[in-house]
Protein backbone atom coordinates (compact mmCIF):
# COMPACT_ATOMS: atom_id res chain seq x y z
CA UNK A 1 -83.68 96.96 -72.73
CA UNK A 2 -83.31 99.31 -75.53
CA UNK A 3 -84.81 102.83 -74.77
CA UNK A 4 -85.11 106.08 -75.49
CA UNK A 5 -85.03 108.72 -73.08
CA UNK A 6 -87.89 111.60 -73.46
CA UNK A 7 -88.33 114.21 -70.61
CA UNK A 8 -87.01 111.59 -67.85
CA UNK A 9 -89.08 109.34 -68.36
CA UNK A 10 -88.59 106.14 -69.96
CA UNK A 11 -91.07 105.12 -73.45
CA UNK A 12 -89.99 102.06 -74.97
CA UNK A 13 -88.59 102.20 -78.27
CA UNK A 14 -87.44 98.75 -79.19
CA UNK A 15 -83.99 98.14 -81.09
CA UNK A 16 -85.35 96.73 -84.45
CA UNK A 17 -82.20 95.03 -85.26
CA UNK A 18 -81.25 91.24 -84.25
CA UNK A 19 -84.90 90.40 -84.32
CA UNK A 20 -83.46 87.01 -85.78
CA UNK A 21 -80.96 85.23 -83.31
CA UNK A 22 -77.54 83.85 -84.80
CA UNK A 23 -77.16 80.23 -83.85
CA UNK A 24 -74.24 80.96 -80.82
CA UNK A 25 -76.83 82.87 -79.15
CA UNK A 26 -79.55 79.79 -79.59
CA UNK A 27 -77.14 77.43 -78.79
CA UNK A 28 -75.90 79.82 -75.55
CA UNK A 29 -79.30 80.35 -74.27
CA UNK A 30 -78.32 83.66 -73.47
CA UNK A 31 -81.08 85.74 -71.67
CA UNK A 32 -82.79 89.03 -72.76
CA UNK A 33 -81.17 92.08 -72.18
CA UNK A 34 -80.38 93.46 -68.74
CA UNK A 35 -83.06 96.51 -68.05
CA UNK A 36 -82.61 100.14 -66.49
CA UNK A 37 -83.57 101.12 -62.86
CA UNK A 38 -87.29 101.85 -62.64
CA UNK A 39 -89.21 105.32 -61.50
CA UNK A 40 -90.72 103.39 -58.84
CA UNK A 41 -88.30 100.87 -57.45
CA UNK A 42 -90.79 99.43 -54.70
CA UNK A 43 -93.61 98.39 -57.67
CA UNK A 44 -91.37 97.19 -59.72
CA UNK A 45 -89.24 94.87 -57.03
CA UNK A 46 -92.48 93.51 -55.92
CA UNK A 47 -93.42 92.38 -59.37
CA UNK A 48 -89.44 91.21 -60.55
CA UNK A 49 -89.36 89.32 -57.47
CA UNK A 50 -92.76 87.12 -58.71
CA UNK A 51 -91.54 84.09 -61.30
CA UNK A 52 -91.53 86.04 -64.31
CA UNK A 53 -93.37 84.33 -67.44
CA UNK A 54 -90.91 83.12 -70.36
CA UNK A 55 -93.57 83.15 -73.21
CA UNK A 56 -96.78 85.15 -73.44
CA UNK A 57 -99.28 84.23 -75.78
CA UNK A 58 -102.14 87.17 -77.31
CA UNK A 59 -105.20 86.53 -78.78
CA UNK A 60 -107.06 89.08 -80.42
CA UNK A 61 -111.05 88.57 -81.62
CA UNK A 62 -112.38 90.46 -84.27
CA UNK A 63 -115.41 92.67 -84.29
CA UNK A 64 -115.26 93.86 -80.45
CA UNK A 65 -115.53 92.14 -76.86
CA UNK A 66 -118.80 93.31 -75.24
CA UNK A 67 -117.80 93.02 -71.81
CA UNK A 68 -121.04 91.62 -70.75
CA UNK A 69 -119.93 88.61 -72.35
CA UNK A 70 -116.94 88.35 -70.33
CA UNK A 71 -117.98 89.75 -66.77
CA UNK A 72 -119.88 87.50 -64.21
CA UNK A 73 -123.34 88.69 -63.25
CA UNK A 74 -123.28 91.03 -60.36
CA UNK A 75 -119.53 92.25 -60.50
CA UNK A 76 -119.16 95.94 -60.77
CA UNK A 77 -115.92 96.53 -58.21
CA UNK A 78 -113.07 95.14 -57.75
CA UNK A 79 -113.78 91.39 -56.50
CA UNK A 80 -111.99 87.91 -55.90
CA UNK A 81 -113.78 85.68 -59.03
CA UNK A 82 -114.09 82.63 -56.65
CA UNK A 83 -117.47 82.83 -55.05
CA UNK A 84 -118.64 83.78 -59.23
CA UNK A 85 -120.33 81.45 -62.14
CA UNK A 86 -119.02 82.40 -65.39
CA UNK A 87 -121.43 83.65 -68.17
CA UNK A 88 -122.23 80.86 -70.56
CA UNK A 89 -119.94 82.38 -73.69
CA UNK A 90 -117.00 81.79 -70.94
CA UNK A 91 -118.09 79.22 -69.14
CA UNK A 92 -115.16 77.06 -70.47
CA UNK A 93 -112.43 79.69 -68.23
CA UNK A 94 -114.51 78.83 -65.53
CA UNK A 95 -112.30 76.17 -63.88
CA UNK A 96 -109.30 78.52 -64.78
CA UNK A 97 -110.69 81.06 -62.59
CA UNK A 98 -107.72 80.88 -60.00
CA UNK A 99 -105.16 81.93 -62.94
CA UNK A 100 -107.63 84.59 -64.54
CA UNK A 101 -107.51 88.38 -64.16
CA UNK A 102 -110.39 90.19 -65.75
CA UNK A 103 -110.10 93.82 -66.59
CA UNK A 104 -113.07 95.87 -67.31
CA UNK A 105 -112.76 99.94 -68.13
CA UNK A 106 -109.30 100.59 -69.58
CA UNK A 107 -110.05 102.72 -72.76
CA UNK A 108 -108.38 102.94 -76.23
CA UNK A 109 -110.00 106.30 -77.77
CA UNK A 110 -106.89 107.13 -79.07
CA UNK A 111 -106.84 104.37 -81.33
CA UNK A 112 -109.78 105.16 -83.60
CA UNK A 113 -110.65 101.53 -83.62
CA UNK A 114 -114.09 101.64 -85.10
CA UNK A 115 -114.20 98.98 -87.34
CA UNK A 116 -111.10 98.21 -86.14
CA UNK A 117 -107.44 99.32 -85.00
CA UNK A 118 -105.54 97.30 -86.71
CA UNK A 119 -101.75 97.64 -85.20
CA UNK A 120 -103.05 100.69 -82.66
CA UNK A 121 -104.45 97.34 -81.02
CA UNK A 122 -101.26 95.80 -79.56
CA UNK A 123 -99.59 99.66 -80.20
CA UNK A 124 -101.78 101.60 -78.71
CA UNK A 125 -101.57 104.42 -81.03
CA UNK A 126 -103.71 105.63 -83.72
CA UNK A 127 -104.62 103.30 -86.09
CA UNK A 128 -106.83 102.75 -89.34
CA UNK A 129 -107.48 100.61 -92.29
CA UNK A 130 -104.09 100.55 -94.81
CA UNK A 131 -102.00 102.67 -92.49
CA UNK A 132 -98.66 101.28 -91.46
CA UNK A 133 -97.85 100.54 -87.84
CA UNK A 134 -96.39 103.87 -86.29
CA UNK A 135 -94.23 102.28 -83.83
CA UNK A 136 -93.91 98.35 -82.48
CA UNK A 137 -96.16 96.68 -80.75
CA UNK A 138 -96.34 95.34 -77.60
CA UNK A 139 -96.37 91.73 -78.49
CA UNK A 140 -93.15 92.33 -80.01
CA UNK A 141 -91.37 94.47 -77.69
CA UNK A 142 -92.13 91.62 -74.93
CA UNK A 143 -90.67 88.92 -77.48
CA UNK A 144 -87.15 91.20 -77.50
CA UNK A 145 -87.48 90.38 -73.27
CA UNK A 146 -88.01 86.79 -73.08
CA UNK A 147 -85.88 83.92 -73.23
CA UNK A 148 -84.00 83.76 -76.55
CA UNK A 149 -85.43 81.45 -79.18
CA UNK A 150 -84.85 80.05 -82.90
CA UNK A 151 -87.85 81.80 -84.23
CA UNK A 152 -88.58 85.04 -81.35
CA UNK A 153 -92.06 85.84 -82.78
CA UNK A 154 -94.55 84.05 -84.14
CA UNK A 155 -97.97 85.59 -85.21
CA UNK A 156 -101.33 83.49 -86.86
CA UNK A 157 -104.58 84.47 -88.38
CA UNK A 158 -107.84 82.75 -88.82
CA UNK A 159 -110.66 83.81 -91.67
CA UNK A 160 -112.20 81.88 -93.60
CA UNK A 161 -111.30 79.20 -96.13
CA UNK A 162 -111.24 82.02 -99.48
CA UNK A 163 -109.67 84.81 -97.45
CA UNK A 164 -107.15 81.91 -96.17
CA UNK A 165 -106.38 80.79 -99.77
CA UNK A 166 -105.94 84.09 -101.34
CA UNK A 167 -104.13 85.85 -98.70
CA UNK A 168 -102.02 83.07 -96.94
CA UNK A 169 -100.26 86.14 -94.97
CA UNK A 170 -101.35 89.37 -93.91
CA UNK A 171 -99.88 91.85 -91.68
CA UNK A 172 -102.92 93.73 -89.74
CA UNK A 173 -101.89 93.22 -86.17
CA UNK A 174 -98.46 93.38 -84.89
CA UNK A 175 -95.02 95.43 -86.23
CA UNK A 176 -91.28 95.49 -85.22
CA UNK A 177 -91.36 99.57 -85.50
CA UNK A 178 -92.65 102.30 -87.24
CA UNK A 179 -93.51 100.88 -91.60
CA UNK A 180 -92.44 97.40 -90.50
CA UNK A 181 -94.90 94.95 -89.91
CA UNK A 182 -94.51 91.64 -89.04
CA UNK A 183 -97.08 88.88 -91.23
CA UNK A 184 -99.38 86.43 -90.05
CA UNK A 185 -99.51 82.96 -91.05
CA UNK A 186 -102.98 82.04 -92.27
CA UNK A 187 -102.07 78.89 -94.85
CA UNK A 188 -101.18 75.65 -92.43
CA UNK A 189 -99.79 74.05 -94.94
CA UNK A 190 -97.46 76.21 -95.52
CA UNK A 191 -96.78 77.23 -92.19
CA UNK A 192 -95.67 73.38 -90.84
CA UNK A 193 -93.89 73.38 -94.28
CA UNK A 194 -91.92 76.19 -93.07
CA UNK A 195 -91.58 74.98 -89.25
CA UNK A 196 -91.74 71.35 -89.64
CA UNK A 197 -90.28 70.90 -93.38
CA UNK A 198 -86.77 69.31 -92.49
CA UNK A 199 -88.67 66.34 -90.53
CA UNK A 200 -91.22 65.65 -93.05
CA UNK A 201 -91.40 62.79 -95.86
CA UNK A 202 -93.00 62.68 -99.47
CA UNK A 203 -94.59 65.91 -101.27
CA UNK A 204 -94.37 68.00 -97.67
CA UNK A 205 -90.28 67.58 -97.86
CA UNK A 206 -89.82 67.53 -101.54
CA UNK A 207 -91.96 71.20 -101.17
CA UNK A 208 -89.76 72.23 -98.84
CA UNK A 209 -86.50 71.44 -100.23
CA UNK A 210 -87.78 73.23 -103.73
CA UNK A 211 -88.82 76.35 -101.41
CA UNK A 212 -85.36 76.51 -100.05
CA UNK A 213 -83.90 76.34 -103.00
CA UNK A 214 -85.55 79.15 -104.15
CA UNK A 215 -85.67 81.31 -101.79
CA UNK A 216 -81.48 80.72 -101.56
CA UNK A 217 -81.55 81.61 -105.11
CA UNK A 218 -83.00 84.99 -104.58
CA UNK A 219 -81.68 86.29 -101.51
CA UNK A 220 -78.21 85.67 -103.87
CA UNK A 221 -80.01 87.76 -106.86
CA UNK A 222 -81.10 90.32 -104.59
CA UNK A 223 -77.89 90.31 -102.99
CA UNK A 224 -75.90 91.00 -106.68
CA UNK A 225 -78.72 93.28 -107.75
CA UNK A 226 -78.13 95.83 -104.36
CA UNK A 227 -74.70 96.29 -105.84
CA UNK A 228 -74.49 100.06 -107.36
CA UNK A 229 -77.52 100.97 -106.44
CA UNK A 230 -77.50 104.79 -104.63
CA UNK A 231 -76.82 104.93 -101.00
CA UNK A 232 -80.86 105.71 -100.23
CA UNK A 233 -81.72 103.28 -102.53
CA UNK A 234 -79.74 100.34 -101.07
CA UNK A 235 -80.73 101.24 -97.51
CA UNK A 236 -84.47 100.52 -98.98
CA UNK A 237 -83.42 97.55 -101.03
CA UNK A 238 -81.18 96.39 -98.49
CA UNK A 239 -85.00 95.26 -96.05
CA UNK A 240 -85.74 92.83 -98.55
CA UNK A 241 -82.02 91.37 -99.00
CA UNK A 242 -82.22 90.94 -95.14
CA UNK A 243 -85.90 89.47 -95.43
CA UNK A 244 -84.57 86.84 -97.60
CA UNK A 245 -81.51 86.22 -95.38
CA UNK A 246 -83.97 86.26 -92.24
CA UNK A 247 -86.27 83.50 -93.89
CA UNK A 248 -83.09 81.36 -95.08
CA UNK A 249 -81.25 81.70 -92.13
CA UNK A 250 -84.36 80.31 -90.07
CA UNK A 251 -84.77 77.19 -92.23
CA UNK A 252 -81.36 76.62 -91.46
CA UNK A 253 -81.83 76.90 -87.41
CA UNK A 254 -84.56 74.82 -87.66
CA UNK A 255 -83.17 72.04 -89.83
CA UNK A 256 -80.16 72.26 -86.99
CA UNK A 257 -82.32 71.11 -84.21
CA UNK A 258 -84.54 68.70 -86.21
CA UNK A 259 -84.12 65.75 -84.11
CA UNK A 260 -85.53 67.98 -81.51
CA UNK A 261 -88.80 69.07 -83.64
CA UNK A 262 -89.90 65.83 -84.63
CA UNK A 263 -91.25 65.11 -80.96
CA UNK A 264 -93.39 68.17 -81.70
CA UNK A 265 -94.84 67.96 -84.95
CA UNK A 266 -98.51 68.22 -84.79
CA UNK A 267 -99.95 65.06 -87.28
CA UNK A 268 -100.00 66.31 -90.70
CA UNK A 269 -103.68 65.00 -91.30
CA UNK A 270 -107.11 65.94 -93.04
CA UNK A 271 -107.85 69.33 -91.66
CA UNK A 272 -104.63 69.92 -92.46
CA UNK A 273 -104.88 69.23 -96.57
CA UNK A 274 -108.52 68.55 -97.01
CA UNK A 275 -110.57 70.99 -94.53
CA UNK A 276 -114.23 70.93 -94.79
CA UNK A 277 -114.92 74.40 -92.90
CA UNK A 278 -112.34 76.85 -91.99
CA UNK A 279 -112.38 76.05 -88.38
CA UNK A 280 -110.39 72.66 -89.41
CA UNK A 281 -107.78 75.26 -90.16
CA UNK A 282 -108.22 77.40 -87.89
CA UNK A 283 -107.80 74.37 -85.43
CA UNK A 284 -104.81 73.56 -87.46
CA UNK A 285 -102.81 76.50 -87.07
CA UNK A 286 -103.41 76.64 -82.70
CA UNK A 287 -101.73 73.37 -83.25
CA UNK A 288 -99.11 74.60 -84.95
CA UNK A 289 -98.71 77.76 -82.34
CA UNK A 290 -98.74 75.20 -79.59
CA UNK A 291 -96.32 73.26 -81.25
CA UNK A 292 -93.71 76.01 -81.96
CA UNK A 293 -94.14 76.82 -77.84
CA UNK A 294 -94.02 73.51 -76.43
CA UNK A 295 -90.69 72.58 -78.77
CA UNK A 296 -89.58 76.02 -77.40
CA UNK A 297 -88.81 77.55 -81.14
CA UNK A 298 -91.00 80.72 -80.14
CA UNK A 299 -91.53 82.14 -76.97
CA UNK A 300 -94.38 84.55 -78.10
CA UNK A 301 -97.47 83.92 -79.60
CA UNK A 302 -99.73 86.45 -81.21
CA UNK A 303 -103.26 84.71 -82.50
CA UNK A 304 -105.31 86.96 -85.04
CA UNK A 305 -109.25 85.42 -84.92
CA UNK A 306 -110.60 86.98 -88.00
CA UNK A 307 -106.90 88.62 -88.48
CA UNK A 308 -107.46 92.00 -87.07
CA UNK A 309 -109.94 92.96 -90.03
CA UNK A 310 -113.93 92.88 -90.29
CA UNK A 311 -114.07 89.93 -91.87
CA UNK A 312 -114.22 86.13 -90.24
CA UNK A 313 -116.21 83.08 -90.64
CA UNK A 314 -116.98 80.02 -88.51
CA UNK A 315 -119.15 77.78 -90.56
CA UNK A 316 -117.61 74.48 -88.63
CA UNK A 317 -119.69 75.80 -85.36
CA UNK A 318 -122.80 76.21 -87.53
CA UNK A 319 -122.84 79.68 -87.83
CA UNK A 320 -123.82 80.66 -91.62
CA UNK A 321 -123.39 84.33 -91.22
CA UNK A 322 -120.00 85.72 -91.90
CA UNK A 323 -117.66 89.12 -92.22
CA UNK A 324 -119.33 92.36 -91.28
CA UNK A 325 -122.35 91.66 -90.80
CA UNK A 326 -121.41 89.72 -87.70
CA UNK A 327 -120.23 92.91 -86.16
CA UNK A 328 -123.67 94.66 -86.30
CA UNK A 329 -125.15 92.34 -84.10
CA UNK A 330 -125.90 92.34 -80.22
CA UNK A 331 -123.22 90.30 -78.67
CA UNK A 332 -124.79 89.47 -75.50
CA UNK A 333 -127.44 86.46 -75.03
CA UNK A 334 -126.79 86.48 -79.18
CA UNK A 335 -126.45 82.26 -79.87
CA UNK A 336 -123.67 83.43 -82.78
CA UNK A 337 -121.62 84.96 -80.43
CA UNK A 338 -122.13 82.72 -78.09
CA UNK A 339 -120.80 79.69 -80.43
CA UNK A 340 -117.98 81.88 -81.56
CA UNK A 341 -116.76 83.33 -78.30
CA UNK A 342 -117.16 79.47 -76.62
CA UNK A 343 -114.73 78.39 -79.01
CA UNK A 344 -111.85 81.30 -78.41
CA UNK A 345 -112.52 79.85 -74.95
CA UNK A 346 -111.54 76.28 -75.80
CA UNK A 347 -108.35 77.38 -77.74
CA UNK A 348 -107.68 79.49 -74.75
CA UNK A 349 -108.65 76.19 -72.53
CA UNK A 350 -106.31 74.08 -74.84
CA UNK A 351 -103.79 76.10 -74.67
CA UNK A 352 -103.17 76.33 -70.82
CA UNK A 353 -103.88 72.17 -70.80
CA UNK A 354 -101.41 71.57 -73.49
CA UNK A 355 -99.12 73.80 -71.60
CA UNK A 356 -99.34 72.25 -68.45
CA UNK A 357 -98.69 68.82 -69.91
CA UNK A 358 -95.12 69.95 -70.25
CA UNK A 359 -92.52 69.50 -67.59
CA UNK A 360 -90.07 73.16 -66.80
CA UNK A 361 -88.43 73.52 -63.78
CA UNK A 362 -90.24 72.60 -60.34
CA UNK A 363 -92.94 72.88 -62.69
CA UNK A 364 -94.63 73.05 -66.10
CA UNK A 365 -94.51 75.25 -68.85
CA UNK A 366 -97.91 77.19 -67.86
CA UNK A 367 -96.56 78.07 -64.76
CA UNK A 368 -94.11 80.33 -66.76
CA UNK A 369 -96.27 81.72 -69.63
CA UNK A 370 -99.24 84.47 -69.95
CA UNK A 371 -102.25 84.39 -72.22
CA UNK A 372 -103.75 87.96 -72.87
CA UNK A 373 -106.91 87.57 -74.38
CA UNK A 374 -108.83 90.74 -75.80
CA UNK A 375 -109.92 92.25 -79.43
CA UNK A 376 -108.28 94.77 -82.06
CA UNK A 377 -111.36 96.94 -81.55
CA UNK A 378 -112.61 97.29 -78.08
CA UNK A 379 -115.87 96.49 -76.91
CA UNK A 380 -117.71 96.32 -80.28
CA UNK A 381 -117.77 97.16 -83.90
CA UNK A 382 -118.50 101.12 -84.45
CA UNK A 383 -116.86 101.59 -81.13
CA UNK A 384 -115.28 104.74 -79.84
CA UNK A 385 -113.47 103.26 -77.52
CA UNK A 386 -114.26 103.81 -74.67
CA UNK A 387 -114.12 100.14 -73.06
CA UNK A 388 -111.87 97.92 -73.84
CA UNK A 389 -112.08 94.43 -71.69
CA UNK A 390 -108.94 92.02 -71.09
CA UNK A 391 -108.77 88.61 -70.03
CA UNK A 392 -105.38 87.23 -68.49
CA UNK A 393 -104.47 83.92 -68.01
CA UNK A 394 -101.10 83.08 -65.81
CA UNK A 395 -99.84 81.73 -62.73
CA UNK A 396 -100.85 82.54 -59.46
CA UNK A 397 -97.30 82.77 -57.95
CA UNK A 398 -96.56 85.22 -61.04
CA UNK A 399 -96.48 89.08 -61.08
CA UNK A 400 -99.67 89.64 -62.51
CA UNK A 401 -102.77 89.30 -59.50
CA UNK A 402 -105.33 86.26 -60.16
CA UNK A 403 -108.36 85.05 -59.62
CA UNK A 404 -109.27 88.57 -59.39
CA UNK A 405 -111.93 91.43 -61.65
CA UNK A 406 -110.82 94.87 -61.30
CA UNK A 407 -112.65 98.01 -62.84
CA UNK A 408 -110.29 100.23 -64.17
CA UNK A 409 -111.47 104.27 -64.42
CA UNK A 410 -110.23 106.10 -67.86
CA UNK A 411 -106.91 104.21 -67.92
CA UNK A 412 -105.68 103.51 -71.66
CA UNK A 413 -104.86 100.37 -72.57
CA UNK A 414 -100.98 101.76 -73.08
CA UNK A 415 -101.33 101.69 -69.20
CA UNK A 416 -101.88 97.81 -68.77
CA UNK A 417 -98.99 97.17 -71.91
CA UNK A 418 -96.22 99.02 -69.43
CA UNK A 419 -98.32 96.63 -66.65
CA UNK A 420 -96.96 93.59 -69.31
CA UNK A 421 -93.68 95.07 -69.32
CA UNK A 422 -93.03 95.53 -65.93
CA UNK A 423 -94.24 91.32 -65.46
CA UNK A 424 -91.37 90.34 -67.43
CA UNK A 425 -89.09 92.27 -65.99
CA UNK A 426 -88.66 94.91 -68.58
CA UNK A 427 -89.99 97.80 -66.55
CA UNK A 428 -90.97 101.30 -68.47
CA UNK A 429 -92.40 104.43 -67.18
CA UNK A 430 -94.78 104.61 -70.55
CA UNK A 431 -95.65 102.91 -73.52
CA UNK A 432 -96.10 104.56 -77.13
CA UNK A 433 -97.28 107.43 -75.37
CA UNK A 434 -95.89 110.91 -74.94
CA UNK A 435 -96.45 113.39 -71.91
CA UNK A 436 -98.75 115.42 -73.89
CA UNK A 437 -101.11 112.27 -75.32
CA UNK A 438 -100.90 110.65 -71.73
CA UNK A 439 -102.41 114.37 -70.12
CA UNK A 440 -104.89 113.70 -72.46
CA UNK A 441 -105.96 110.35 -72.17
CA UNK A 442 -105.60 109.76 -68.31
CA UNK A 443 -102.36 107.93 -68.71
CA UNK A 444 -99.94 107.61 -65.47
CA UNK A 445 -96.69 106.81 -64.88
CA UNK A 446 -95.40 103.37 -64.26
CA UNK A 447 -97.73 100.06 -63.98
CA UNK A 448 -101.21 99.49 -62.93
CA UNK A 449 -100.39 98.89 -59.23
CA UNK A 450 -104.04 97.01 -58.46
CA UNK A 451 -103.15 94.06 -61.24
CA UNK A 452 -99.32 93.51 -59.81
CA UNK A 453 -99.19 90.58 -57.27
């Protein structure tokens, strides 16, 4: 674990170098990095002890998650979920409801996430519209702890077909460290161009090959042009030299293993290349994220529904309305939310049954993951914050407690990040929070005990 050390107790501040793994260490399988003694030795055992996950998947909704969408009539304490029925926008988690933990009360004030907080989400710092991440995010600092892969991170976002089109990445949601986000993939095409290029035949490979050439051609112009520039300068110029190198360098790992891939490819079909709503992509790209997990290219999954902004759209389940104006409306007994948070719940469903289908260990590939299911601003649009409901999806005989609803009591949600940590056996006193923030936001030291198995 890379840390620094702050007034004895341990934050997490993530080494943002090596985010990229050379091909020894691929081929190696070497595991994450070895991890510092924790404050409280008897928590933490109890949870390092538990089968640790080796990928952890988050997906973040748009415009809020009322939590009376999400909690089962009745439940106001902490309660097992079995003798519960599931409230008909979640009804499809229902037969999960031995793997789920839901978590009602942990707060995110600090975030400012209004309309939303953007990469204070998964940071849990301050955010806001066209600032730059402050620090890395948790999705990322649990990608530098997992098993090593080709490709360690591996973020998507859904919108709708135009925002899609024009903005085939966007960086809202997750960062590396302070200034340095890390983009989602919105285009499909472009995205199993990029993953599944070096298997493909016809226009997809002849695409790919051009792309490669290209992009080979400028990281060596870049490379020439960094050559007298000032020492400042070339630091800056020197991000976008290793970008290029990053990207190229990845095509390569990939096309290394491509016998491998091509019993993963998702079929390159009509919703890929001729969608008729944007849910055909949006359908699409989950492919594509379960595809990059179950090949074992990525080991951490960050999903963007509506990509972290105010806008969305989800014509394919019949709902006309669209962008902010969803966010002004009731989400409870509302039939639009309804439709909309039903299908997060099917992806989510999908997920863990596509998961399960594959064979790890004395088990399968569920056993050893986490889903963290949530949104980038709290319990609604225009929120202050002040409730801010999770859904986790794992394995029983994991760290993380489930089939279980606990009401948390002023927590942040930095608390239940250093919770995350501590499951994958990358235990931290705090997370993006200083001693004087946590006084003021209730924040303690170490995990959430009640969610640790």
């Amino acid at each position: 674990m890379h840390s620094t050390i702050q007034a004895s107790e341990r934050i997490i501040m993530p080494d943002l170098k090596g985010t990229m793994i050379n091909r020894r260490k691929m081929l190696q399988g070497m595991a994450a990095a070895a991890v510092a003694a924790p404050l409280f030795p008897g928590i933490a055992q109890a949870a390092l002890s538990k089968r640790k996950p080796k990928r952890v998947i988050f997906f973040l909704q748009n415009q809020g998650f009322d939590p009376y969408t999400a909690i089962p009539k009745g439940l106001k304490e902490d309660a097992s979920l079995d003798s519960f029925e599931f409230e008909e926008p979640i009804k499809a988690l229902e037969p999960l409801k031995d793997r789920l933990h839901i978590i009602n009360g942990l707060h995110g004030r600090h975030t400012s996430p209004s309309h939303s907080a953007f990469f204070g989400a998964l940071g849990g710092y301050r955010g806001g519209i066209g600032s730059p991440p402050r620090g890395a995010t948790i999705d990322h600092v649990i990608s530098q702890h997992l098993p090593e892969t080709v490709l360690p991170h591996l973020c998507i976002g859904m919108d709708s077909l135009p925002n899609m089109r024009s903005r085939p990445t966007l960086a809202t949601l997750s960062a590396t460290g302070p200034g340095k986000p890390i983009f989602m993939h919105s285009n499909p095409q472009a995205l199993y161009q990029a993953l599944f290029g070096s298997i493909s035949t016809g226009e997809v490979r002849e695409r790919y090959e051009a792309r490669s050439n290209v992009l080979r051609s400028v990281e060596r112009i870049a490379q020439q042009n960094s050559h007298g520039l000032p020492a400042d300068e070339k630091e800056r110029y020197s991000s976008y030299t290793d970008g290029f190198r990053d990207m190229n360098g990845l095509r390569g790992r990939l096309a290394d293993i491509s016998d491998h891939l091509k019993k993963f490819a998702p079929e390159y079909g009509e919703k890929f290349t001729n969608p008729e709503f944007e849910t055909d992509w949006h359908d699409s790209l989950l492919d594509l994220g379960i595809s990059a997990l179950k090949s074992g290219i990525t080991n951490t999954l960050t999903i963007g529904s509506g990509r972290g902004e105010i806008f969305g759209a989800w014509k394919g389940l019949g709902v006309d309305k669209q962008g902010h104006n969803l966010g002004h409306m009731p989400q409870p007994n509302n039939e639009i939310w309804v439709k909309i948070r039903q299908y997060n719940c099917r992806m989510l469903a999908k997920l863990v049954k596509e998961l399960e289908s594959m064979p790890e260990g004395d088990g399968n590939m569920m056993d050893n993951s986490l889903i963290v299911y949530t949104s980038n601003n709290a319990d609604r649009q225009h929120t202050s914050g002040a409730n801010w409901p999770f859904i986790l999806i794992g394995n029983p005989a994991g760290p993380i407690k489930t089939g279980q609803f606990t009401q948390m009591k002023k927590r942040p949600i930095n608390d239940l990040y250093t919770t995350l940590l501590h499951a994958v056996g990358a235990p931290a006193d705090r997370f993006n929070m200083d001693k004087n923030l946590a006084e003021n936001y209730s924040s303690k030291v170490g995990p959430i005990e009640e969610l640790l198995a």
